[in-house]
N, C-alpha and C. Protein backbone atom coordinates (compact mmCIF):
# COMPACT_ATOMS: atom_id res chain seq x y z
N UNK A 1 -57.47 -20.11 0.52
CA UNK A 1 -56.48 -20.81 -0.26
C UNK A 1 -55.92 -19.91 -1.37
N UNK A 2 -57.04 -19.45 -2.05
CA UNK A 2 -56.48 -18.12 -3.16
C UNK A 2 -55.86 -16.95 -2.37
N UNK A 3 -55.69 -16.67 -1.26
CA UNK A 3 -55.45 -15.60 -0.54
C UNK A 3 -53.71 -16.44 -0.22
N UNK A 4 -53.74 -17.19 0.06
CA UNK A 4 -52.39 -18.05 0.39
C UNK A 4 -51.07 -17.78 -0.96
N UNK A 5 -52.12 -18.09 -1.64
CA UNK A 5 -51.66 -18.59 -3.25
C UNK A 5 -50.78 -16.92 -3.75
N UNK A 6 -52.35 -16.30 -3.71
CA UNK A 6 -51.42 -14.38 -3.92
C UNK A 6 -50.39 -14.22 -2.96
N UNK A 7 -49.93 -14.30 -1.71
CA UNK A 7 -49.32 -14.05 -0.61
C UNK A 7 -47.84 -14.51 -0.99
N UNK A 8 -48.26 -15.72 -1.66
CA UNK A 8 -46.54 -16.27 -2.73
C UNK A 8 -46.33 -15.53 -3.18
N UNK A 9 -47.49 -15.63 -3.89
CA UNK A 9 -46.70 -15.07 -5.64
C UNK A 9 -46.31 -13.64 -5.27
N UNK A 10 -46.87 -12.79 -4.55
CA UNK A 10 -46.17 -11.34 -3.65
C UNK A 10 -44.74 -11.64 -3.02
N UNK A 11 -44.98 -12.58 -2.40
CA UNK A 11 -43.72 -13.24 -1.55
C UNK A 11 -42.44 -13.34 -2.22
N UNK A 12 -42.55 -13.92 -3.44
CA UNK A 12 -41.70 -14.51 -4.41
C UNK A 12 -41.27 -13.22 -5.42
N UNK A 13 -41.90 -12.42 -5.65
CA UNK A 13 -42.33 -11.40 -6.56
C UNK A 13 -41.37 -10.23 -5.44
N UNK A 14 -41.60 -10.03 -4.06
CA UNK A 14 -40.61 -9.16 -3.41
C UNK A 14 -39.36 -9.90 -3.76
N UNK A 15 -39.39 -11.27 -3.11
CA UNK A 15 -37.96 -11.69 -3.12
C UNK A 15 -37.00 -11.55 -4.33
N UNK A 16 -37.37 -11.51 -5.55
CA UNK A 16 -36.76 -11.66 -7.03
C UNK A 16 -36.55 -10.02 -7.03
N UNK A 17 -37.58 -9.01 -6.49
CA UNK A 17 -36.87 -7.69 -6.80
C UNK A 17 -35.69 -7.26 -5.70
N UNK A 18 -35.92 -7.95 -4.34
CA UNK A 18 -34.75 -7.73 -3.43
C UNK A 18 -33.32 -8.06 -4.05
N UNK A 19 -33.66 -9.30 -4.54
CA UNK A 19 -32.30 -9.97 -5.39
C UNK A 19 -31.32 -9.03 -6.15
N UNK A 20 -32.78 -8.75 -7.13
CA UNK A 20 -32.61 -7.40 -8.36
C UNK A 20 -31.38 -6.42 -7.78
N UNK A 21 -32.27 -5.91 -6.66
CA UNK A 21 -31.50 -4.96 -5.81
C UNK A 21 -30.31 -4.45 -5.81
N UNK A 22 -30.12 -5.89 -4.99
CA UNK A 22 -28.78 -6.27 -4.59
C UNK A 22 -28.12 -6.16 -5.63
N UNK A 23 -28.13 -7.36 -6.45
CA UNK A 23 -27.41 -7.22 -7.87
C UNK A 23 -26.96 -5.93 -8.41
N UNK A 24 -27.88 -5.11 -8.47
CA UNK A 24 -27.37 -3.63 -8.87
C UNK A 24 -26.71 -3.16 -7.93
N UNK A 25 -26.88 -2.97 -6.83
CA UNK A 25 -25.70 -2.19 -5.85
C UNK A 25 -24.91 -2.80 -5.63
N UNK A 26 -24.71 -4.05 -5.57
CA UNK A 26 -23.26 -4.90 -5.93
C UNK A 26 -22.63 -4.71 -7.23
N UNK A 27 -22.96 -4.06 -8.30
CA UNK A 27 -23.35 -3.99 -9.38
C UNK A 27 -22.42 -2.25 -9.57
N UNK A 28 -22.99 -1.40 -9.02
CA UNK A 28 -22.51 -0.46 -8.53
C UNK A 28 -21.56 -0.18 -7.74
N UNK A 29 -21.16 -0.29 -6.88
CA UNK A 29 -20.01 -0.67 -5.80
C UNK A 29 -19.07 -1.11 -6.73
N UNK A 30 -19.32 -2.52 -7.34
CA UNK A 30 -18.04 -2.66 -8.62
C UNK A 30 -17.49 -1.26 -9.32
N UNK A 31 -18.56 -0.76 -9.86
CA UNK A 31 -18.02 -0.04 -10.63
C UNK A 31 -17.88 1.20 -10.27
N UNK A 32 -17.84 2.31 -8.90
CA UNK A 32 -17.58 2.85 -8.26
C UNK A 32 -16.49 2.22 -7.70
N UNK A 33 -15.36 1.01 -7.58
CA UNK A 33 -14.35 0.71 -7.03
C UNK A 33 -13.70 1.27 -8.23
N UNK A 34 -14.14 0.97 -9.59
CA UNK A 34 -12.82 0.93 -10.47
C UNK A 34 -13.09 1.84 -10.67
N UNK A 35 -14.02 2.90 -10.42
CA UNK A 35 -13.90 4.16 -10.91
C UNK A 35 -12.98 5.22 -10.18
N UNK A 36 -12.84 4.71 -8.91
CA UNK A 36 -12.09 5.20 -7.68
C UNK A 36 -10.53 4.44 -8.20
N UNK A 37 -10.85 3.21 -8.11
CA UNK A 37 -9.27 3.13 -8.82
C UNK A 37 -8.53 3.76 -9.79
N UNK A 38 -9.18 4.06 -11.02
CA UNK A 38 -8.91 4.35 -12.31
C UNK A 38 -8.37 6.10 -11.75
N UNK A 39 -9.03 6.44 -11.15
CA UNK A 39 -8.82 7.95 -10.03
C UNK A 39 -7.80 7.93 -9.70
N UNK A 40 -7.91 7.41 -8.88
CA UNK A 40 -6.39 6.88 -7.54
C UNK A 40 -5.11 6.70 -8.46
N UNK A 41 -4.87 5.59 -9.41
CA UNK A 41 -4.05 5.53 -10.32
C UNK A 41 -3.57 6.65 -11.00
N UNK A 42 -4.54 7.43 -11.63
CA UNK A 42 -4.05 8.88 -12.32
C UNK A 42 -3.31 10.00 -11.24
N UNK A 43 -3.26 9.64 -10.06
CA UNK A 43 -3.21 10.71 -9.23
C UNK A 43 -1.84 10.72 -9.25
N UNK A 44 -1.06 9.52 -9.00
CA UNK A 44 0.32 9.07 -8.53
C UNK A 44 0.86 8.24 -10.04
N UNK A 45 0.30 8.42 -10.81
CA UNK A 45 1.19 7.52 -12.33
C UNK A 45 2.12 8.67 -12.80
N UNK A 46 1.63 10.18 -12.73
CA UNK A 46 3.23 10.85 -12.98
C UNK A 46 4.04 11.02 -12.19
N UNK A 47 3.34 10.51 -10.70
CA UNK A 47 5.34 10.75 -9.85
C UNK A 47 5.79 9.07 -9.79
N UNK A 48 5.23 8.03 -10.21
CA UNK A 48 6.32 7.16 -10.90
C UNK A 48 6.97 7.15 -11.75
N UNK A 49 6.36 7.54 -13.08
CA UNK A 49 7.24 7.86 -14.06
C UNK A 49 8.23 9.07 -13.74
N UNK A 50 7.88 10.37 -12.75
CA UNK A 50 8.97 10.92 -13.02
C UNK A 50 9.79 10.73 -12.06
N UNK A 51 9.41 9.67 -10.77
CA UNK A 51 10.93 9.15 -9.83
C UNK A 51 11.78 8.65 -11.02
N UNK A 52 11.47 7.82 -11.52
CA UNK A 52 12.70 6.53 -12.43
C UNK A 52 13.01 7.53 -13.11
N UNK A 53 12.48 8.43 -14.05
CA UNK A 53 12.92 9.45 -15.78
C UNK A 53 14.20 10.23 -14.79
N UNK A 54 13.63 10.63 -13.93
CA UNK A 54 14.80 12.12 -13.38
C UNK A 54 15.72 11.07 -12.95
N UNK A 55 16.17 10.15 -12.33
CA UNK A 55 17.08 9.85 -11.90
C UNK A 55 17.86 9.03 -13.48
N UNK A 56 17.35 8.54 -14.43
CA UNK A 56 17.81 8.39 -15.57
C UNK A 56 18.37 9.47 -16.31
N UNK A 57 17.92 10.70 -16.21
CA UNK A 57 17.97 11.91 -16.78
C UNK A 57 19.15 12.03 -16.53
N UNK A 58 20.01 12.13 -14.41
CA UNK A 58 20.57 12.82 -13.67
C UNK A 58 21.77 11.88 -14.45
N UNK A 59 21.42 10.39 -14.33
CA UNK A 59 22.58 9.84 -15.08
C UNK A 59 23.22 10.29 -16.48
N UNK A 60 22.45 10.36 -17.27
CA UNK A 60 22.59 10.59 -18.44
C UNK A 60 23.68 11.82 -18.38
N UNK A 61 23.42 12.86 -16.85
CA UNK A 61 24.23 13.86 -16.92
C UNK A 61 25.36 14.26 -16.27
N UNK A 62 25.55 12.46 -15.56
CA UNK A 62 26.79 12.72 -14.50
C UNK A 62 28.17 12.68 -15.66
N UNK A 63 28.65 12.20 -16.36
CA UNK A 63 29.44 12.82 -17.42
C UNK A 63 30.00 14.70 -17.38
N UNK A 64 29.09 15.04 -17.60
CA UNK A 64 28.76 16.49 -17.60
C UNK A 64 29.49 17.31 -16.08
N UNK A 65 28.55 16.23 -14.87
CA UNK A 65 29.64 16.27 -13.95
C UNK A 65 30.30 16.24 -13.38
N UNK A 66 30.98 15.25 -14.25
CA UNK A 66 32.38 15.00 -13.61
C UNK A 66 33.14 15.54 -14.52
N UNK A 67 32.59 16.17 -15.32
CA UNK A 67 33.78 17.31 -16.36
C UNK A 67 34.04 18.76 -15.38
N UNK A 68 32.69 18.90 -15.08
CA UNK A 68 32.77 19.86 -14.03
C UNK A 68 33.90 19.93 -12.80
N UNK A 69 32.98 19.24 -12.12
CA UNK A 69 34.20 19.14 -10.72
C UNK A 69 35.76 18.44 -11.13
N UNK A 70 36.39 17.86 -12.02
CA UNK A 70 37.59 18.03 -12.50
C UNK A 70 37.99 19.42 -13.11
N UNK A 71 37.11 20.05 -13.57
CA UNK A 71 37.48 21.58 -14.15
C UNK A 71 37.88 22.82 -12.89
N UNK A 72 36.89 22.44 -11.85
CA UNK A 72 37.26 23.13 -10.82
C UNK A 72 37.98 22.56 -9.83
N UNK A 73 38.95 21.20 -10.19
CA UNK A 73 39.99 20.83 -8.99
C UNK A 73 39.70 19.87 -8.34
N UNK A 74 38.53 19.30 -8.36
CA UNK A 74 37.93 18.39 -7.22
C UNK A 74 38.37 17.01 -7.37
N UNK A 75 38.50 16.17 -6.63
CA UNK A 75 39.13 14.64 -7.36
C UNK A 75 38.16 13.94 -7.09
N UNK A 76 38.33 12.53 -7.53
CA UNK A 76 37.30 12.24 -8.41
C UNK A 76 36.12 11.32 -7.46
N UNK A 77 37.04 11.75 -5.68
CA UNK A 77 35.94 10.77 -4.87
C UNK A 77 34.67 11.56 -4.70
N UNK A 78 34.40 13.01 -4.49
CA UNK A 78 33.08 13.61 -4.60
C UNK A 78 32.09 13.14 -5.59
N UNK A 79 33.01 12.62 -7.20
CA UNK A 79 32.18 12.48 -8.14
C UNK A 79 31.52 10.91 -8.10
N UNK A 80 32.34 10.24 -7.31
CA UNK A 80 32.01 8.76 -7.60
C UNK A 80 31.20 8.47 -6.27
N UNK A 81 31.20 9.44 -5.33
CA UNK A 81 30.30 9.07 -4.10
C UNK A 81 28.64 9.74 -4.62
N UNK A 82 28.47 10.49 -5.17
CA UNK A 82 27.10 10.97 -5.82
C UNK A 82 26.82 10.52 -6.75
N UNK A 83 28.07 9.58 -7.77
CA UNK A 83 27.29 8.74 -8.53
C UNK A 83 26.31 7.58 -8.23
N UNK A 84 27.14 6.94 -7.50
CA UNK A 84 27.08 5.66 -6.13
C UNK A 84 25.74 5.74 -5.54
N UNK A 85 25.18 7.26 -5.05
CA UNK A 85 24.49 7.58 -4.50
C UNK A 85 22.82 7.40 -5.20
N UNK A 86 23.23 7.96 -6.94
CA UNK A 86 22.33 7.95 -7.51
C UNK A 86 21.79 7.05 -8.25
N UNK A 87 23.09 6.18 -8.22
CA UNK A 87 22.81 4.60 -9.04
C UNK A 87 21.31 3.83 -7.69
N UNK A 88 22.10 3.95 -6.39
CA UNK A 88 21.17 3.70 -5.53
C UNK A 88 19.85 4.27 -5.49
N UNK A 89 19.97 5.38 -5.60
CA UNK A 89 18.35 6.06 -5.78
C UNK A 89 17.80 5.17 -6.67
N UNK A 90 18.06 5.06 -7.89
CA UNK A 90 17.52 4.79 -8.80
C UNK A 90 16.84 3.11 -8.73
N UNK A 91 17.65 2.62 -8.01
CA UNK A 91 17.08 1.25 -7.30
C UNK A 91 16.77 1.15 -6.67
N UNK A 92 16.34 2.32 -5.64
CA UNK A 92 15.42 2.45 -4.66
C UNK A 92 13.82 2.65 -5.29
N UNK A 93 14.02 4.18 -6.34
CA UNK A 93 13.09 4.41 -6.74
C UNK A 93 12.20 3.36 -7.86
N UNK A 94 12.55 2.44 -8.39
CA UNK A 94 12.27 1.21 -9.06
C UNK A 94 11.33 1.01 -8.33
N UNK A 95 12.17 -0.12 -7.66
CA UNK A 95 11.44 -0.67 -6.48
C UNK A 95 10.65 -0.40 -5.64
N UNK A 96 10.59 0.85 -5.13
CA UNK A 96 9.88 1.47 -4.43
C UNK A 96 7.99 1.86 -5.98
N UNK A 97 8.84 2.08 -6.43
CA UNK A 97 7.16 2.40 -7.59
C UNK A 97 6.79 1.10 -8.27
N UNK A 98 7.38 -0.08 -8.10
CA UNK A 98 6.73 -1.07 -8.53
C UNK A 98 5.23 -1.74 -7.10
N UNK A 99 5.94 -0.83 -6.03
CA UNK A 99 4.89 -1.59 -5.21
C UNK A 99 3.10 -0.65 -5.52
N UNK A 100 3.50 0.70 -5.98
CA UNK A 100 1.66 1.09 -6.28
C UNK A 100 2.17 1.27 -7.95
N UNK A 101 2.44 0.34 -8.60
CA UNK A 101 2.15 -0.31 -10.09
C UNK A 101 0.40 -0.23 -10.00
N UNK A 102 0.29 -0.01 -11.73
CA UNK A 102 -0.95 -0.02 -12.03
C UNK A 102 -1.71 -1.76 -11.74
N UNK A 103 -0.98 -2.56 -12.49
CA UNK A 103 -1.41 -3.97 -12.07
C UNK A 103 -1.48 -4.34 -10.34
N UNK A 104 -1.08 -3.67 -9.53
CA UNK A 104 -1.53 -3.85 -8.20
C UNK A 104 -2.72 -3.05 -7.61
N UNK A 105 -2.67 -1.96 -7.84
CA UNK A 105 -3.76 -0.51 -7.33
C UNK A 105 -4.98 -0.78 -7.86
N UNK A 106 -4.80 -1.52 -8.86
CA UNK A 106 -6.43 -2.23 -9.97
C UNK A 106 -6.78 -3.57 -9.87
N UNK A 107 -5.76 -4.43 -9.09
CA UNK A 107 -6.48 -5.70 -8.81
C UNK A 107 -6.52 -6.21 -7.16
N UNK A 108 -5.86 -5.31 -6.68
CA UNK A 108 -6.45 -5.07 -5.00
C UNK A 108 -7.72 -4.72 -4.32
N UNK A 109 -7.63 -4.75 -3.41
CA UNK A 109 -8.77 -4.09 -2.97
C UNK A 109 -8.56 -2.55 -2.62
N UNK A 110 -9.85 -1.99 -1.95
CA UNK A 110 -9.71 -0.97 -2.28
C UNK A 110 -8.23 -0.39 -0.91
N UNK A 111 -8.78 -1.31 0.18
CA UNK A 111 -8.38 -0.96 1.30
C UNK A 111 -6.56 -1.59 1.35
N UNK A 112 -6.19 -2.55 0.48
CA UNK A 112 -5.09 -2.69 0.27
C UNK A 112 -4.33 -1.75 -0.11
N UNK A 113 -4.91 -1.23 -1.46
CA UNK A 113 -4.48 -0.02 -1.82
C UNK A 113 -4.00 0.96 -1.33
N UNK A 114 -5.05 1.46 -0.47
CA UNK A 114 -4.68 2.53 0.45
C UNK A 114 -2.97 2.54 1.34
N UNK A 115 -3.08 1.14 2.09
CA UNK A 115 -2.23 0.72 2.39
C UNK A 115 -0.74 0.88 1.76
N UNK A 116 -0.69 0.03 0.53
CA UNK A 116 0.18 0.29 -0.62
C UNK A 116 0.26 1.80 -0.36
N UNK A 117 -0.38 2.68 -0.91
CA UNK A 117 0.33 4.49 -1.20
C UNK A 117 0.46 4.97 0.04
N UNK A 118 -0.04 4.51 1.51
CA UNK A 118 0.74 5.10 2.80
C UNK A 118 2.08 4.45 2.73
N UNK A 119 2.67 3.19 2.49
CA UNK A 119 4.01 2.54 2.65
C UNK A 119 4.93 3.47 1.60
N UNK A 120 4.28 3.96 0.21
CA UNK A 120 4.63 4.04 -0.53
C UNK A 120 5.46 5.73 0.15
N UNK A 121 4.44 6.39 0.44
CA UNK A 121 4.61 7.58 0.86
C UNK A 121 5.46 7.79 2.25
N UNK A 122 5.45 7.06 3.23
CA UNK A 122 6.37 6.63 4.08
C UNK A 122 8.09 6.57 3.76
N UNK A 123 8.16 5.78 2.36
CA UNK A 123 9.10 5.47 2.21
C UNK A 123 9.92 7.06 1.01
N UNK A 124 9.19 6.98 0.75
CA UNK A 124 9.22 8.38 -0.10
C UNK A 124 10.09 9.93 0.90
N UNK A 125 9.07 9.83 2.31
CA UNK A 125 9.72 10.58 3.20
C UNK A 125 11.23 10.48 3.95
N UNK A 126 11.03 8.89 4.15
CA UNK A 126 12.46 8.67 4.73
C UNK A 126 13.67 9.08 3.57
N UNK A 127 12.98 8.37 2.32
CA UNK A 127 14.03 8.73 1.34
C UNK A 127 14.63 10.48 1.48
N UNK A 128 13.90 11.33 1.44
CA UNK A 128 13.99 12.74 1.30
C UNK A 128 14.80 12.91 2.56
N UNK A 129 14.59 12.56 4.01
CA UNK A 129 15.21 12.63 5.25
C UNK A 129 16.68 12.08 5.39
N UNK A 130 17.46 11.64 4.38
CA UNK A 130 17.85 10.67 4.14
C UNK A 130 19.05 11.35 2.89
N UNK A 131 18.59 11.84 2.13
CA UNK A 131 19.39 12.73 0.77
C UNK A 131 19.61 13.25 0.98
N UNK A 132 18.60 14.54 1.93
CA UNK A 132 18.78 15.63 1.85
C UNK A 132 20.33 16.20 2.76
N UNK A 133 20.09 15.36 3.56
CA UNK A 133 21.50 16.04 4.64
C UNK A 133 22.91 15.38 3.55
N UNK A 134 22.69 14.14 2.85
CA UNK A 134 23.55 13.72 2.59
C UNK A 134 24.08 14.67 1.05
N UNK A 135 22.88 15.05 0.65
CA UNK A 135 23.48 16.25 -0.36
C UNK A 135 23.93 17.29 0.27
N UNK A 136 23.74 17.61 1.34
CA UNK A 136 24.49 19.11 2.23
C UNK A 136 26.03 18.73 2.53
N UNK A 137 25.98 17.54 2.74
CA UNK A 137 27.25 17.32 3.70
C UNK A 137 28.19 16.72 1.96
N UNK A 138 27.65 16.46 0.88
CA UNK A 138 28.03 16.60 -0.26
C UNK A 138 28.73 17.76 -0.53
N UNK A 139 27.92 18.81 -0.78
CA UNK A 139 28.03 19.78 -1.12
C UNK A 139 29.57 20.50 -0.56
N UNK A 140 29.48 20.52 1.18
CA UNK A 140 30.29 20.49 1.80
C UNK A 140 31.75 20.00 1.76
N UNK A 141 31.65 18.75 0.88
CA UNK A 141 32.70 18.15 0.65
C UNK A 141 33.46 18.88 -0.73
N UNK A 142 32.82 18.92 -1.96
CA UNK A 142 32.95 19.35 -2.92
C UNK A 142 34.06 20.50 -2.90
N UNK A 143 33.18 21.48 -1.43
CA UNK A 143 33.75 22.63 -1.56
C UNK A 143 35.29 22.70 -0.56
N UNK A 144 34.84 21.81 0.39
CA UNK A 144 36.94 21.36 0.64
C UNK A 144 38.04 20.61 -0.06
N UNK A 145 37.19 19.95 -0.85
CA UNK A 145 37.39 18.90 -1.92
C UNK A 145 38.51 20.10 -2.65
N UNK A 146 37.86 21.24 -3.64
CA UNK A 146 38.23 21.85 -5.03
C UNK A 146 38.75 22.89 -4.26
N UNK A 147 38.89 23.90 -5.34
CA UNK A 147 39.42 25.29 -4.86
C UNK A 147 38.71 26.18 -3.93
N UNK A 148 38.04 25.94 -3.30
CA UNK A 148 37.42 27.10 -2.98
C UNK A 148 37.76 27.42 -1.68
N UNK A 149 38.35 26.19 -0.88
CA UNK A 149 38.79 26.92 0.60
C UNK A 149 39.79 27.61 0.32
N UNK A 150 40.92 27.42 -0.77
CA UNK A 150 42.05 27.82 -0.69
C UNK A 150 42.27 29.29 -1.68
N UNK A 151 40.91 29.39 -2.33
CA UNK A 151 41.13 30.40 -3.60
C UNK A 151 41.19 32.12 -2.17
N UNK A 152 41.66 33.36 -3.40
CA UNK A 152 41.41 34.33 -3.00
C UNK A 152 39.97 34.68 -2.60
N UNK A 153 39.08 34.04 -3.78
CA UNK A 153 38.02 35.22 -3.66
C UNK A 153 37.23 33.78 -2.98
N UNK A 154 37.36 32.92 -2.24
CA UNK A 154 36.34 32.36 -1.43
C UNK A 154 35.40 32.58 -1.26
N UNK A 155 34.68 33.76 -1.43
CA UNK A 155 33.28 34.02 -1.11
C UNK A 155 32.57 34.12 -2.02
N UNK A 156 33.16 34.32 -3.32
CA UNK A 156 32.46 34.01 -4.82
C UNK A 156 32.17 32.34 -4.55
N UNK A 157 32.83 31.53 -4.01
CA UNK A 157 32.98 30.16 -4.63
C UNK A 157 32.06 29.83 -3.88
N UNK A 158 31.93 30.26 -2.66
CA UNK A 158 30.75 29.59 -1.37
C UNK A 158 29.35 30.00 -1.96
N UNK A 159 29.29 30.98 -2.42
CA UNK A 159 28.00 31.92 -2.94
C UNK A 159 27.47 31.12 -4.43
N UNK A 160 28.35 30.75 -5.28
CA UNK A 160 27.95 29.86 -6.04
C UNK A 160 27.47 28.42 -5.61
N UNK A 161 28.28 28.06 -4.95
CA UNK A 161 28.23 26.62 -4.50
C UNK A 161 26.54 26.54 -3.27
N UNK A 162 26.66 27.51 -2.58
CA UNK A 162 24.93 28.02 -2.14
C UNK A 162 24.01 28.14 -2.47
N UNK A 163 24.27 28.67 -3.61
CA UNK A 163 23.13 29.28 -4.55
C UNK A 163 22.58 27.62 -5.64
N UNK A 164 23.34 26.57 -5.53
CA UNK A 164 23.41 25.88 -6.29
C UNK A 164 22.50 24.69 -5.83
N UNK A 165 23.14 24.73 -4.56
CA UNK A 165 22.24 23.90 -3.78
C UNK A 165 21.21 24.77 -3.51
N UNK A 166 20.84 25.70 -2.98
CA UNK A 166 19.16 26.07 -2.60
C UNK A 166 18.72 26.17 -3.70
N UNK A 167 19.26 26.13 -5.24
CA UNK A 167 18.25 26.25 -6.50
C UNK A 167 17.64 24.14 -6.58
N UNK A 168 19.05 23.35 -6.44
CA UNK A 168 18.42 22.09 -6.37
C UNK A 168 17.92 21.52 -5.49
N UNK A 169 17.25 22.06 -4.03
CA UNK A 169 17.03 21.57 -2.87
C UNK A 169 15.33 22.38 -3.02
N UNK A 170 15.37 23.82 -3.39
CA UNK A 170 13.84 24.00 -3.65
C UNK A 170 13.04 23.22 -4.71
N UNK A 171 14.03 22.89 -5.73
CA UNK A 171 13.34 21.66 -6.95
C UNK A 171 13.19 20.39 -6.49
N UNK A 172 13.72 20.14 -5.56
CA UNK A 172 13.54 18.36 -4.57
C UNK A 172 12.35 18.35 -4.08
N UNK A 173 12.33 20.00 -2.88
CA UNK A 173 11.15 19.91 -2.19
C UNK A 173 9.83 20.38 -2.68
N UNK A 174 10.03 20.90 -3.87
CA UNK A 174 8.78 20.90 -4.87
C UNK A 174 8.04 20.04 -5.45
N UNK A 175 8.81 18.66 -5.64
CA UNK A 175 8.39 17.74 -6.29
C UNK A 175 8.04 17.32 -5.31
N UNK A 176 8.39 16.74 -4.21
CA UNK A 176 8.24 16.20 -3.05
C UNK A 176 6.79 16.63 -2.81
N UNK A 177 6.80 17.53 -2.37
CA UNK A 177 5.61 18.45 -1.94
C UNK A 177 3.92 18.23 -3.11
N UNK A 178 4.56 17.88 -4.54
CA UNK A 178 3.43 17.58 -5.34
C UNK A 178 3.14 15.90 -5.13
N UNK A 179 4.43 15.32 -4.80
CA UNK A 179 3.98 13.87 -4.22
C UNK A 179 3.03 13.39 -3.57
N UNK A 180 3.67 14.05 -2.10
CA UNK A 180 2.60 14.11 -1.69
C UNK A 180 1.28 14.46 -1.48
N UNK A 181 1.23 15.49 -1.83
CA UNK A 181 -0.20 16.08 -2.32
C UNK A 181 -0.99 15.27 -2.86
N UNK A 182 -0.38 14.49 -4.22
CA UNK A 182 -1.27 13.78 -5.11
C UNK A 182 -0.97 12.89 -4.02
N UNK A 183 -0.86 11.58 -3.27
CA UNK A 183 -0.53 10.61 -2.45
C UNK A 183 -1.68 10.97 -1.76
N UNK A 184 -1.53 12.13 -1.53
CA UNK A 184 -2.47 12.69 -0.25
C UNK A 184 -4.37 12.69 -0.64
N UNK A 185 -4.04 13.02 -1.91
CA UNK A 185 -5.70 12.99 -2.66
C UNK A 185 -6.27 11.94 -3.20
N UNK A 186 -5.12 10.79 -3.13
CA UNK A 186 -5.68 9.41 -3.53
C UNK A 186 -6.29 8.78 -2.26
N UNK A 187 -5.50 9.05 -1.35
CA UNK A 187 -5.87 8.64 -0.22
C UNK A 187 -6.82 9.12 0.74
N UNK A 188 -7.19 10.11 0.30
CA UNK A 188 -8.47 11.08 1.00
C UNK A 188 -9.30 10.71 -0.15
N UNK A 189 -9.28 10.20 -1.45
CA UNK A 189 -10.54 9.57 -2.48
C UNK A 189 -10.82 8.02 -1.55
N UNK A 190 -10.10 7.36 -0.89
CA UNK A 190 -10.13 6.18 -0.84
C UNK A 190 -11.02 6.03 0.31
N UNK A 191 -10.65 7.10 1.35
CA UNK A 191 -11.35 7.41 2.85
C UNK A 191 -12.82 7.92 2.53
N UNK A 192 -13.16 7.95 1.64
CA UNK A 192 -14.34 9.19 1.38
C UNK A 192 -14.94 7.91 0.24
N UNK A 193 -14.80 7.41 0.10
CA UNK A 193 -15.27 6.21 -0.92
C UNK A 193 -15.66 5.08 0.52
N UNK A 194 -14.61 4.58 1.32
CA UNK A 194 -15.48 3.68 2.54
C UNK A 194 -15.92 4.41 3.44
N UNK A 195 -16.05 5.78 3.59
CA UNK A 195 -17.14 6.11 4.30
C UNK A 195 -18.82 6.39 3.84
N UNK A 196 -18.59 6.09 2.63
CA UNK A 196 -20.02 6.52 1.91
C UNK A 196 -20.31 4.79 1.53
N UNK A 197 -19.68 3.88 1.69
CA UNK A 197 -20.28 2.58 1.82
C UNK A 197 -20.85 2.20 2.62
C-alpha cells in the first residue's frame, strides 16, 4: 500500500515536471519567434522606407525635370508620361510595403510571414520587369522627342543620354539587388527557424 502511495507521489511528481517542461519550451519557441521576428523585420524595414522616400525624393525633383527637358526642346508629353509613371510607382510602392508592415510580420505567424515577403518580393520583381523597359523605351522617346536626332553633333547627345541611363539603371539594379538579398535572408532566417523546430 506504501509502495502504491510512493508510485503517485513519483507519478504526480514526473507529471508536474513534464508540464514544467513543456511550459518552458513553449515558453521558448515564443520567444525565439519574436526573436526571429524582431530579425526578419530589421532585415526589410530599410527597403520600405527607402521604396516610398526615393520615389518622394524623385517627386520633389520632377520640377527640376521638366526645366530640363524644356531646356533641351522636348515637349512636355515625355515629362508628363514619367511623371504619371512615378505618381504610380509611388502607389504601388505604398501599397505594396504596407503588406510586410511591422504590425503584420509581428503579429502573424511565423509561416504567414514568410509568405507575406515571397508575395512581397514577387511583386517587387515584376515591378523592376516592368520599369525597366519602360524607362528604355522612355529614354528613347526623350531623345526623338528633343534635339538630338536632328542636332549636328548627335553623337554627343546619344552618349549623354546613354551614359544617363546606365548611371540610373546600375542604381535601380543595385538597390534591387540589396532587396533582395535582405528578402532573401529573412527568408532563409524563417526556413532555418522551422527546420530546427
Amino acid at each position: 500500500m506504501e509502495n502504491q502511495i510512493n508510485n503517485l507521489q513519483e507519478l504526480e511528481e514526473l507529471r508536474s515536471q513534464v508540464a514544467e517542461f513543456k511550459n518552458r519550451m513553449e515558453q521558448q519557441e515564443i520567444v525565439s519567434q519574436r526573436l526571429l521576428k524582431q530579425a526578419m523585420t530589421a532585415h526589410v524595414s530599410w527597403l520600405k522606407n527607402f521604396n516610398v522616400w526615393a520615389d518622394v525624393v524623385c517627386l520633389c525633383l520632377m520640377p527640376l525635370l521638366a526645366i530640363i527637358l524644356r531646356e533641351i526642346g522636348c515637349s512636355w508629353a515625355p515629362f508628363i508620361m514619367i511623371l504619371i509613371t512615378l505618381i504610380g510607382e509611388l502607389i504601388f510602392n505604398i501599397w505594396n510595403t504596407r503588406s510586410i508592415s511591422t504590425k503584420y510580420l509581428m503579429s502573424d505567424d511565423v509561416l504567414t510571414s514568410r509568405q507575406r515577403l515571397l508575395k512581397f518580393k514577387q511583386r517587387e520583381r515584376w515591378q523592376m520587369v516592368i520599369e525597366v523597359p519602360l524607362l528604355v523605351l522612355w529614354a528613347f522617346w526623350v531623345y526623338f522627342d528633343g534635339p538630338g536626332h536632328t542636332l549636328q553633333n548627335q553623337t554627343e547627345w546619344a552618349v549623354r543620354l546613354v551614359i544617363g541611363l546606365v548611371i540610373g539603371l546600375a542604381f535601380g539594379f543595385y538597390i534591387y539587388y540589396r532587396e533582395m538579398r535582405s528578402l532573401n535572408k529573412a527568408v532563409k532566417e524563417i526556413d532555418e527557424f522551422n527546420k530546427n523546430i
